[in-house]
C-alpha atoms as a PDB file:
ATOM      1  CA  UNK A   1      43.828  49.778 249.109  1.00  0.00           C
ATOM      2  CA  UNK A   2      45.549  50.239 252.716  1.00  0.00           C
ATOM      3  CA  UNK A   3      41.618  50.079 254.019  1.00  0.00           C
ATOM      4  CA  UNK A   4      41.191  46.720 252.356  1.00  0.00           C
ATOM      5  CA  UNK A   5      44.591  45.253 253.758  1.00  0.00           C
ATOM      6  CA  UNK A   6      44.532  46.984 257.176  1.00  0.00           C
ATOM      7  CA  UNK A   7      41.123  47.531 257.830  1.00  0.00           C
ATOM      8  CA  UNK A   8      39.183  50.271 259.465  1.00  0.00           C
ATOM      9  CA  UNK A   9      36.210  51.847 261.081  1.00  0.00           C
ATOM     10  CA  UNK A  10      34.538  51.149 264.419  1.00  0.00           C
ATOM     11  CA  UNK A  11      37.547  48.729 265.869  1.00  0.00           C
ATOM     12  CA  UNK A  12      39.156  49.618 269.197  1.00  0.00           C
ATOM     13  CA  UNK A  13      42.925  49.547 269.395  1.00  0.00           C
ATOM     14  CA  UNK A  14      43.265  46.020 270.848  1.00  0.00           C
ATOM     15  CA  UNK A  15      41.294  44.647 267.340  1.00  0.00           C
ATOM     16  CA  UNK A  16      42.943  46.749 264.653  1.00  0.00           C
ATOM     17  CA  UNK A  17      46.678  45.754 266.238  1.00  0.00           C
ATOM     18  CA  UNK A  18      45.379  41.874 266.220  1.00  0.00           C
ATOM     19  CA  UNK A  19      44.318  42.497 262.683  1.00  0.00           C
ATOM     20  CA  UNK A  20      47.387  43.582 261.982  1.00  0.00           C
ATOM     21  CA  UNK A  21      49.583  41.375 263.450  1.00  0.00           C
ATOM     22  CA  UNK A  22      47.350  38.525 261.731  1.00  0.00           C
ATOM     23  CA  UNK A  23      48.138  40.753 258.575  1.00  0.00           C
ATOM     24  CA  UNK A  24      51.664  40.584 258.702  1.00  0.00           C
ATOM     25  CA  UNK A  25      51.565  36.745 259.387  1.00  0.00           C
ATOM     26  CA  UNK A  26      49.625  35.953 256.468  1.00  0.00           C
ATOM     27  CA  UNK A  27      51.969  38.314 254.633  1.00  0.00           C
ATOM     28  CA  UNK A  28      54.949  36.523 255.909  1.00  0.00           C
ATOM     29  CA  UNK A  29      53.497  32.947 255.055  1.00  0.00           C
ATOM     30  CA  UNK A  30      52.377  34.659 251.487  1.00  0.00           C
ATOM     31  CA  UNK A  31      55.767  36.003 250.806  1.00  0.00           C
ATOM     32  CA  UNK A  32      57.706  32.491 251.744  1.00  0.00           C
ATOM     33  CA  UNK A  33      55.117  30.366 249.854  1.00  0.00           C
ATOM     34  CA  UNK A  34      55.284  32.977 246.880  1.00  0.00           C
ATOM     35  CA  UNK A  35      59.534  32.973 246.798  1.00  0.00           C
ATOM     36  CA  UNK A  36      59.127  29.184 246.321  1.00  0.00           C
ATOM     37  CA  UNK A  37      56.336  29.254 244.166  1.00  0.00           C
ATOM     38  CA  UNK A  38      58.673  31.718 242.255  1.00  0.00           C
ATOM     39  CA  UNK A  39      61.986  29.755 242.065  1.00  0.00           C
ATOM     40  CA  UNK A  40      60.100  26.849 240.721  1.00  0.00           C
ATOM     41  CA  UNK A  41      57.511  28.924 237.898  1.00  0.00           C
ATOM     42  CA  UNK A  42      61.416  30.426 236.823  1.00  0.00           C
ATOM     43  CA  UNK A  43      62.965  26.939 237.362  1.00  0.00           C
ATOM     44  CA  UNK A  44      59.505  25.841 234.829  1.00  0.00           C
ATOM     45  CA  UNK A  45      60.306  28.396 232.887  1.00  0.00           C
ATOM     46  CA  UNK A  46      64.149  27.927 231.668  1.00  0.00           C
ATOM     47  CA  UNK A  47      63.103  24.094 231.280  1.00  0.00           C
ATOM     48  CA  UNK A  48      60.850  24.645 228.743  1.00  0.00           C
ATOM     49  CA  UNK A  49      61.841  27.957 226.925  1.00  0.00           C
ATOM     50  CA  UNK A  50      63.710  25.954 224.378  1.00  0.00           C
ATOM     51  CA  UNK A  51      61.112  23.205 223.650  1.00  0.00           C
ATOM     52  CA  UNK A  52      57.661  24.889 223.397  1.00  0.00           C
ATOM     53  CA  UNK A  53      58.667  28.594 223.441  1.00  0.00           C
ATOM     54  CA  UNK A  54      58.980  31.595 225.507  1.00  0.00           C
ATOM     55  CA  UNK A  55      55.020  32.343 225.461  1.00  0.00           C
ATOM     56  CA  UNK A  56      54.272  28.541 225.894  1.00  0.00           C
ATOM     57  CA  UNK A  57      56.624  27.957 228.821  1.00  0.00           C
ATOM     58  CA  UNK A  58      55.170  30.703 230.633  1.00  0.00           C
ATOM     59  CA  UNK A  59      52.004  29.335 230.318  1.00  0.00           C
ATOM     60  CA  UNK A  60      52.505  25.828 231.453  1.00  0.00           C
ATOM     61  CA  UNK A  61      55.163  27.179 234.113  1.00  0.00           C
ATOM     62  CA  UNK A  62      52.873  29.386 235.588  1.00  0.00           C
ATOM     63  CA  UNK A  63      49.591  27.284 235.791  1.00  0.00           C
ATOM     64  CA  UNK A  64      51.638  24.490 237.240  1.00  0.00           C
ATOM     65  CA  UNK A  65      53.240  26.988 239.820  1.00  0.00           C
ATOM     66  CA  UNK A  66      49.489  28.268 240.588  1.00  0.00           C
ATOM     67  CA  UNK A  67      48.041  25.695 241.178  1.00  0.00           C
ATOM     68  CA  UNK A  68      50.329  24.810 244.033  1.00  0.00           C
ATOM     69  CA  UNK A  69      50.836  28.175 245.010  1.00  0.00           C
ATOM     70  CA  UNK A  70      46.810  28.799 245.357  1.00  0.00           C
ATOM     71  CA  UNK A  71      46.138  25.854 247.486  1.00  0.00           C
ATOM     72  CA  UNK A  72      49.350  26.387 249.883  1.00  0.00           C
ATOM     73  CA  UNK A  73      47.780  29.666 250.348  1.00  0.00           C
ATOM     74  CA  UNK A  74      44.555  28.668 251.086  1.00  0.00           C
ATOM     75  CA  UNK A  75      45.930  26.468 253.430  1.00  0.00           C
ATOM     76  CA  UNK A  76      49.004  28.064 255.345  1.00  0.00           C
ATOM     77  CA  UNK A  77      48.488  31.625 254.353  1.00  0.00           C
ATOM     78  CA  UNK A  78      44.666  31.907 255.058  1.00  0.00           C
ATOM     79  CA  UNK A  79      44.020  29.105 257.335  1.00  0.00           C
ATOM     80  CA  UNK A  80      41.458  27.396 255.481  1.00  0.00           C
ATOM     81  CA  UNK A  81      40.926  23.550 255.787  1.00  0.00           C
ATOM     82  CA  UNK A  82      38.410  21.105 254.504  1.00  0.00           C
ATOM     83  CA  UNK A  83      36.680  21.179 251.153  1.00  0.00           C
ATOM     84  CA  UNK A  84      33.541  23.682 251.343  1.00  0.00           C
ATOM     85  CA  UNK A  85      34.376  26.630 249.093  1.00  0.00           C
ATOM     86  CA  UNK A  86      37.472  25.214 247.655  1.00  0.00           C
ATOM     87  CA  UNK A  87      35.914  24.932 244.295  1.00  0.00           C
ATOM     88  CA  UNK A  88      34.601  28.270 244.074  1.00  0.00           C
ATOM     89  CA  UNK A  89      37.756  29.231 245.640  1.00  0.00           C
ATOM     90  CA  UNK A  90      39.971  27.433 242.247  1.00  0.00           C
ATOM     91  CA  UNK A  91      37.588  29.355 239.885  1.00  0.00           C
ATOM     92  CA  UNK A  92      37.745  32.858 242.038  1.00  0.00           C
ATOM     93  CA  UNK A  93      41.623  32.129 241.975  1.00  0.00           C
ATOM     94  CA  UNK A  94      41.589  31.236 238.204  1.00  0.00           C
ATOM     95  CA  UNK A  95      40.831  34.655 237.675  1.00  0.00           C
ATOM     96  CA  UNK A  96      43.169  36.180 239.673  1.00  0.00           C
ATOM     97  CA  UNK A  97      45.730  34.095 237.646  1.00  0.00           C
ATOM     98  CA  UNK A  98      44.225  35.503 234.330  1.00  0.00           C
ATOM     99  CA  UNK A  99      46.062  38.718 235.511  1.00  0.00           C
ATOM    100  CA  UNK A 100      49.101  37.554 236.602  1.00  0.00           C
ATOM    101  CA  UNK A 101      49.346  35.711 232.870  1.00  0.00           C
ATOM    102  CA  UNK A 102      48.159  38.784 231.350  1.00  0.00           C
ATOM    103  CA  UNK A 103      51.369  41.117 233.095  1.00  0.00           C
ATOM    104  CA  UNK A 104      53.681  38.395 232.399  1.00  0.00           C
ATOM    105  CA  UNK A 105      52.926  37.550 228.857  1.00  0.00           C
ATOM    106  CA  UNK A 106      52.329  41.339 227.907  1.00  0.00           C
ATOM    107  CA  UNK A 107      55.714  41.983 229.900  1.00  0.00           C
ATOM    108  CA  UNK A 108      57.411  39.126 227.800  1.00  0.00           C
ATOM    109  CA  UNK A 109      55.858  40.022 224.394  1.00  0.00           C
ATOM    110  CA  UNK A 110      56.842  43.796 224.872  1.00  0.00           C
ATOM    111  CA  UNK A 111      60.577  42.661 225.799  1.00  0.00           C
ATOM    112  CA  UNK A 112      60.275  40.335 222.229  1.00  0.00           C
ATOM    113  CA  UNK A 113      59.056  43.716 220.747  1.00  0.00           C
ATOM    114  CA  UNK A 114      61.429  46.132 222.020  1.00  0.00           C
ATOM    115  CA  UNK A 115      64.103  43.854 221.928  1.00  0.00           C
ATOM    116  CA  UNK A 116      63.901  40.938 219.420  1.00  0.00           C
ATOM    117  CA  UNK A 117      67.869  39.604 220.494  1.00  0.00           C
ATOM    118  CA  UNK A 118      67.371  39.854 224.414  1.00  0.00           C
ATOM    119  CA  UNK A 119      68.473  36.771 226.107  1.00  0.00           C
ATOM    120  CA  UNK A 120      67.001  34.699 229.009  1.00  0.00           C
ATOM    121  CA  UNK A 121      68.398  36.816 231.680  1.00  0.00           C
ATOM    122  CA  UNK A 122      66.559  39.570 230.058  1.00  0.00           C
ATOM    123  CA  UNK A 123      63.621  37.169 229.943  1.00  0.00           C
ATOM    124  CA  UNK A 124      64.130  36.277 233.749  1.00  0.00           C
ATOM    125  CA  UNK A 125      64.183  39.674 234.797  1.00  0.00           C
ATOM    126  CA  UNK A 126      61.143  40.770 232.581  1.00  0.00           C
ATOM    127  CA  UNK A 127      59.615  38.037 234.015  1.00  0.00           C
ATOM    128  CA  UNK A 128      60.648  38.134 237.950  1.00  0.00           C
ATOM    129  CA  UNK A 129      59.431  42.257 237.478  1.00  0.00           C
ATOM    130  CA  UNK A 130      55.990  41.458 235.764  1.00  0.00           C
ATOM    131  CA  UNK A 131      55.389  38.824 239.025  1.00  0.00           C
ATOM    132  CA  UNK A 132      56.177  41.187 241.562  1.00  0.00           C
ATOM    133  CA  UNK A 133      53.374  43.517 240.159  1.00  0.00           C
ATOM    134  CA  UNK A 134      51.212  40.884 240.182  1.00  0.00           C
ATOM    135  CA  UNK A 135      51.894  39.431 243.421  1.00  0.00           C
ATOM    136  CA  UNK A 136      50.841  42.247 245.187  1.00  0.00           C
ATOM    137  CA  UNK A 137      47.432  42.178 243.596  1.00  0.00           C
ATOM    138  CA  UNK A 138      47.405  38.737 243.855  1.00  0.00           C
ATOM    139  CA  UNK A 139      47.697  39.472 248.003  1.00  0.00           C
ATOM    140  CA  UNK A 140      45.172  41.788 248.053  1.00  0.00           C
ATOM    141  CA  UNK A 141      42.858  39.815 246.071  1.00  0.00           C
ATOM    142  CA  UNK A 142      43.207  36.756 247.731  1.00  0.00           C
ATOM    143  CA  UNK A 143      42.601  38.271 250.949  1.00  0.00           C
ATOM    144  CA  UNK A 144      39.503  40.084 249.986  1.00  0.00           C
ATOM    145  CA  UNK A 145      37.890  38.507 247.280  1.00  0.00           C
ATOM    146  CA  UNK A 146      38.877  34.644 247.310  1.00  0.00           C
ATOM    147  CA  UNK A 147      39.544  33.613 250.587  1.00  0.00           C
ATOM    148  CA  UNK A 148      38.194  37.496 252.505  1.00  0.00           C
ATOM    149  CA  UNK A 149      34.538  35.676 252.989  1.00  0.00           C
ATOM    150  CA  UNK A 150      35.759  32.945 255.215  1.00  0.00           C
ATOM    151  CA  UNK A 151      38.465  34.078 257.175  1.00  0.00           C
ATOM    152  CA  UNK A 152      38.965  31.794 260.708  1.00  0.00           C
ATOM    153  CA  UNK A 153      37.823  33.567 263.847  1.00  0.00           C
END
């Protein structure tokens, strides 16, 4: 995985430390868009436990936080403008977000398993653990697979 992030082979020293140091600005811009995106999927979350469910609210609280989450990404993170690709792009990051609903849900029906009386703080920190696997695969996809094949010079 560290030769996907970091990159290696034939680069002199000068290119693998600008790779890097474009690395750990993308992760920087990732990790601040993915805090906010977090507070308000959680935020989602406690809104709508009570009216549609625990399942349910994760759903809707984490499409909703995707979907703005992917594009600032695509945008700040990665650097990509205009509209070629975006499409492509959604339905690459669609997929990626199929995982992330997968740990989360899985996470939350195991807690409702294991323990049927556990409260929303439980819930929350079932939930904040389950993202924080999946964010960094979400990273590491997004940088290879979604947005990798049209990086800016």
């Amino acid at each position: 995985m560290a030769r996907l992030l970091f990159g290696t082979g034939a680069l002199g020293a000068a290119a693998r430390r600008r790779l890097n140091a474009r690395l750990v600005g993308q992760l920087v811009r990732f990790a601040a868009i993915g805090i906010v995106s977090t507070v308000a999927q959680l935020g989602l979350f406690v809104l709508l436990r009570n009216e549609v469910g625990v399942l349910t609210a994760n759903l809707i609280s984490l499409v909703l936080s995707t979907v703005a989450n992917t594009e600032a990404n695509r945008r700040i993170t990665f650097g990509i403008r205009g509209w070629a690709g975006a499409g492509r792009q959604q339905l690459q990051a669609l997929v990626v977000f199929g995982l992330s609903l997968a740990l989360s849900s899985g996470a939350l029906a195991l807690l409702g398993l294991m323990a049927p009386a556990a409260g929303r703080g439980a819930e929350l920190v079932v939930l904040l653990a389950a993202n924080a696997l999946a964010t960094v695969a979400r990273f590491a996809l997004l940088r290879t697979w979604v947005f990798g094949a049209r990086r800016p010079s």
